[in-house]
Protein backbone atom coordinates (compact mmCIF):
# COMPACT_ATOMS: atom_id res chain seq x y z
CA UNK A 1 -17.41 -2.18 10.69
CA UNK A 2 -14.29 -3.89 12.96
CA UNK A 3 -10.87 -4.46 12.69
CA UNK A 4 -11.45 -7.64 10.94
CA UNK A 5 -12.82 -6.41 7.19
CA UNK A 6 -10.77 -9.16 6.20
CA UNK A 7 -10.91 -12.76 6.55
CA UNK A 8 -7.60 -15.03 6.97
CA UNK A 9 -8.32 -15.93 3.59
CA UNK A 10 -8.48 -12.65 2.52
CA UNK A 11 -5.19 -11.56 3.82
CA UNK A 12 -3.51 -14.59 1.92
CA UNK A 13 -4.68 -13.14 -1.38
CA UNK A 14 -3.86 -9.47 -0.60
CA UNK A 15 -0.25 -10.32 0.41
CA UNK A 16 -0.13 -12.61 -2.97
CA UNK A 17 -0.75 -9.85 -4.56
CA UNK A 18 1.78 -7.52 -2.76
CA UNK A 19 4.20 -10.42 -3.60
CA UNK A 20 2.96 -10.57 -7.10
CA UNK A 21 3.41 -6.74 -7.76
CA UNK A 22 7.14 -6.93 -6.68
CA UNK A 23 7.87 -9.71 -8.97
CA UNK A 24 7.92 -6.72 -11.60
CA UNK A 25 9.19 -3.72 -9.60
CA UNK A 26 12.32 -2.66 -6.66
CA UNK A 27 9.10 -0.93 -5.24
CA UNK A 28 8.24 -2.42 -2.05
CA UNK A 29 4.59 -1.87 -1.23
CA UNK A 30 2.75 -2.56 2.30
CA UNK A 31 -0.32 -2.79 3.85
CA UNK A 32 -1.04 -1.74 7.22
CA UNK A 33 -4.88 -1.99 8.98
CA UNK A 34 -6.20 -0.39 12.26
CA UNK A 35 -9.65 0.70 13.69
CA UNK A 36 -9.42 4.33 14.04
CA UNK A 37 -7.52 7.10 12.47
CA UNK A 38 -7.26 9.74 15.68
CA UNK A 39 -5.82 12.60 13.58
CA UNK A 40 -5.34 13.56 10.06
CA UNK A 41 -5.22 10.43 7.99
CA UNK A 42 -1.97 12.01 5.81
CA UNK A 43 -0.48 12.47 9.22
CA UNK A 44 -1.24 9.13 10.75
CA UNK A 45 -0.44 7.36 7.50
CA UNK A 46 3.16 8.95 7.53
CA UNK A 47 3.72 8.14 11.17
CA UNK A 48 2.96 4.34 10.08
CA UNK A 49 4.92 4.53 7.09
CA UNK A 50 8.16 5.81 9.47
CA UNK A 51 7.25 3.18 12.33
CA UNK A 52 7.06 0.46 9.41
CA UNK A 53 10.65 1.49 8.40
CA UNK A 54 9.25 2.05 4.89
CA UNK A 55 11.99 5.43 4.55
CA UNK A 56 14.91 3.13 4.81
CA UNK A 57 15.03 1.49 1.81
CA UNK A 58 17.90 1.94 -0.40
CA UNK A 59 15.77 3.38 -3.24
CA UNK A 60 13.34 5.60 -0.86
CA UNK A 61 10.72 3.62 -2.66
CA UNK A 62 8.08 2.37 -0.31
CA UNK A 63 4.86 2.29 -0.71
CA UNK A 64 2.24 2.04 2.39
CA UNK A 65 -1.89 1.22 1.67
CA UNK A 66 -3.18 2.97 5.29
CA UNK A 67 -6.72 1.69 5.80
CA UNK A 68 -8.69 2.53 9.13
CA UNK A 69 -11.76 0.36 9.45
CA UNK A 70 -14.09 2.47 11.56
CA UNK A 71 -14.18 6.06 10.50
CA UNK A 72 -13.39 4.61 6.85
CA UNK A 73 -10.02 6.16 5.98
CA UNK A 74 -7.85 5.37 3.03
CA UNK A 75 -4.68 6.88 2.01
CA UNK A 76 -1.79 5.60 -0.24
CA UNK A 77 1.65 7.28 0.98
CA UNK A 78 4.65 6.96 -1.80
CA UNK A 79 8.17 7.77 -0.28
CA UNK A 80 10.33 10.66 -1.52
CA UNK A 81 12.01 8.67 -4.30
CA UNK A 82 8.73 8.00 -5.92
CA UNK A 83 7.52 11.62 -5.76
CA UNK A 84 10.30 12.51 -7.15
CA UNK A 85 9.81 10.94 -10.45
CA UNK A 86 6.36 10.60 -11.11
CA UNK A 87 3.53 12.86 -11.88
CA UNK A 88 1.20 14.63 -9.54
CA UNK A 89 -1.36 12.35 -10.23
CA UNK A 90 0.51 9.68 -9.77
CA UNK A 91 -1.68 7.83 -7.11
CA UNK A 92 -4.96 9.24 -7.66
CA UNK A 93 -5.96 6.89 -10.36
CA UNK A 94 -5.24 3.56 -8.05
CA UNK A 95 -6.77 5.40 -5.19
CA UNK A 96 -9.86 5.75 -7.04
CA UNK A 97 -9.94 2.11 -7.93
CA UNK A 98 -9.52 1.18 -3.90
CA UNK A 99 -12.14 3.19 -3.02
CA UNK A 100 -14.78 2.31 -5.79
CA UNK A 101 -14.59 -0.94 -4.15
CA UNK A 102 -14.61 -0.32 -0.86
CA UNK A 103 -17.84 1.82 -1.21
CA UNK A 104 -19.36 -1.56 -2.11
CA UNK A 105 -17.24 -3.21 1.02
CA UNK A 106 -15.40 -5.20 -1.36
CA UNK A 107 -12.04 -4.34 0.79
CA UNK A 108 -10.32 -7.21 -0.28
CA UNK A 109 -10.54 -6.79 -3.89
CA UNK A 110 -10.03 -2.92 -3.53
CA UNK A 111 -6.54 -3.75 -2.10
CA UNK A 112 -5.64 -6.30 -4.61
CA UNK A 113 -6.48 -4.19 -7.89
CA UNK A 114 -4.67 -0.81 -5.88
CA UNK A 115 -1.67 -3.02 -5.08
CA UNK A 116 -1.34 -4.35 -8.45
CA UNK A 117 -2.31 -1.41 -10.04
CA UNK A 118 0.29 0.21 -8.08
CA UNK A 119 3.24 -2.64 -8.96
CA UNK A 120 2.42 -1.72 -12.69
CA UNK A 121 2.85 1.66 -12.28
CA UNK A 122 6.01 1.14 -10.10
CA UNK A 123 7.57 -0.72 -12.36
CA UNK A 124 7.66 2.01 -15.49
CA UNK A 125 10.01 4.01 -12.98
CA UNK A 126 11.65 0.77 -10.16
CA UNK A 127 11.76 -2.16 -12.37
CA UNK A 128 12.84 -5.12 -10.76
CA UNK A 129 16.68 -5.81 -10.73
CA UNK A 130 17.82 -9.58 -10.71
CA UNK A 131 20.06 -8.46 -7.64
CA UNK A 132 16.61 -6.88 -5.48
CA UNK A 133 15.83 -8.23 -2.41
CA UNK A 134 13.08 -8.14 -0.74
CA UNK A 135 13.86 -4.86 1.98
CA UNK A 136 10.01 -4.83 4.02
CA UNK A 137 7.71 -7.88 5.38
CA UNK A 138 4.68 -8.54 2.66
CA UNK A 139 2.32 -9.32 5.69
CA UNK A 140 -0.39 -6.75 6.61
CA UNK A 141 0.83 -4.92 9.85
CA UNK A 142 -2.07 -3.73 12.02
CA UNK A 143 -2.38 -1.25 14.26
């Protein structure tokens, strides 16, 4: 499997849905793809999630989707002011629904039902104010 388990196409509709999930929450949420994971993946996804800038927003609630292609990692990372509100289980449900479909390589629609499924969940605790801006790019950063 490469890089490129997305098409341009694809990309359009995952970072529709990153835009759609915010319409409803303060969250911001990201998605960031690269070909190898060359240490832990917790450990790799948090040194993304601080070279992404994702721990400066006012709120300290980011949200990064860490996907490496070739040894087929996955790991959502929520930032300290989610954990601190939610439940330990908090992302285990919307991980499960990623990786259902991306055991069928449906990567595309794995990241658009997590994301969304994510914004829901987001919004019970970071609802959108009419005052939020938009702190972190939608696009998918690669590594």
């Amino acid at each position: 499997m490469s890089i490129n388990l997305i098409t341009p196409e694809d990309e359009k509709e995952i970072v529709s849905a990153i835009q759609e999930a915010e319409k409803n929450t303060s969250g911001e949420i990201r998605v960031h793809i690269e070909k190898e994971c060359k240490e832990d993946v917790f450990s790799r996804a948090k040194n993304v999630f601080e070279y992404l800038k994702m721990h400066e927003t006012e709120l300290k609630n980011g949200v990064l989707f860490y996907v490496s292609t070739i040894d087929r990692r996955f790991y959502i990372l929520g930032d300290q002011g989610i954990n601190k509100v939610v439940t330990d289980d908090f992302w285990e449900s919307t991980k499960e629904v990623v990786i259902a479909h991306f055991k069928k390589e449906q990567f595309k629609q794995g990241l658009v039902e997590g994301i969304l499924k994510a914004g829901e969940q987001l919004k019970k605790f970071f609802p959108y104010a009419t005052d939020d801006i938009n702190e972190l790019s939608d696009e998918i950063s690669r590594g």
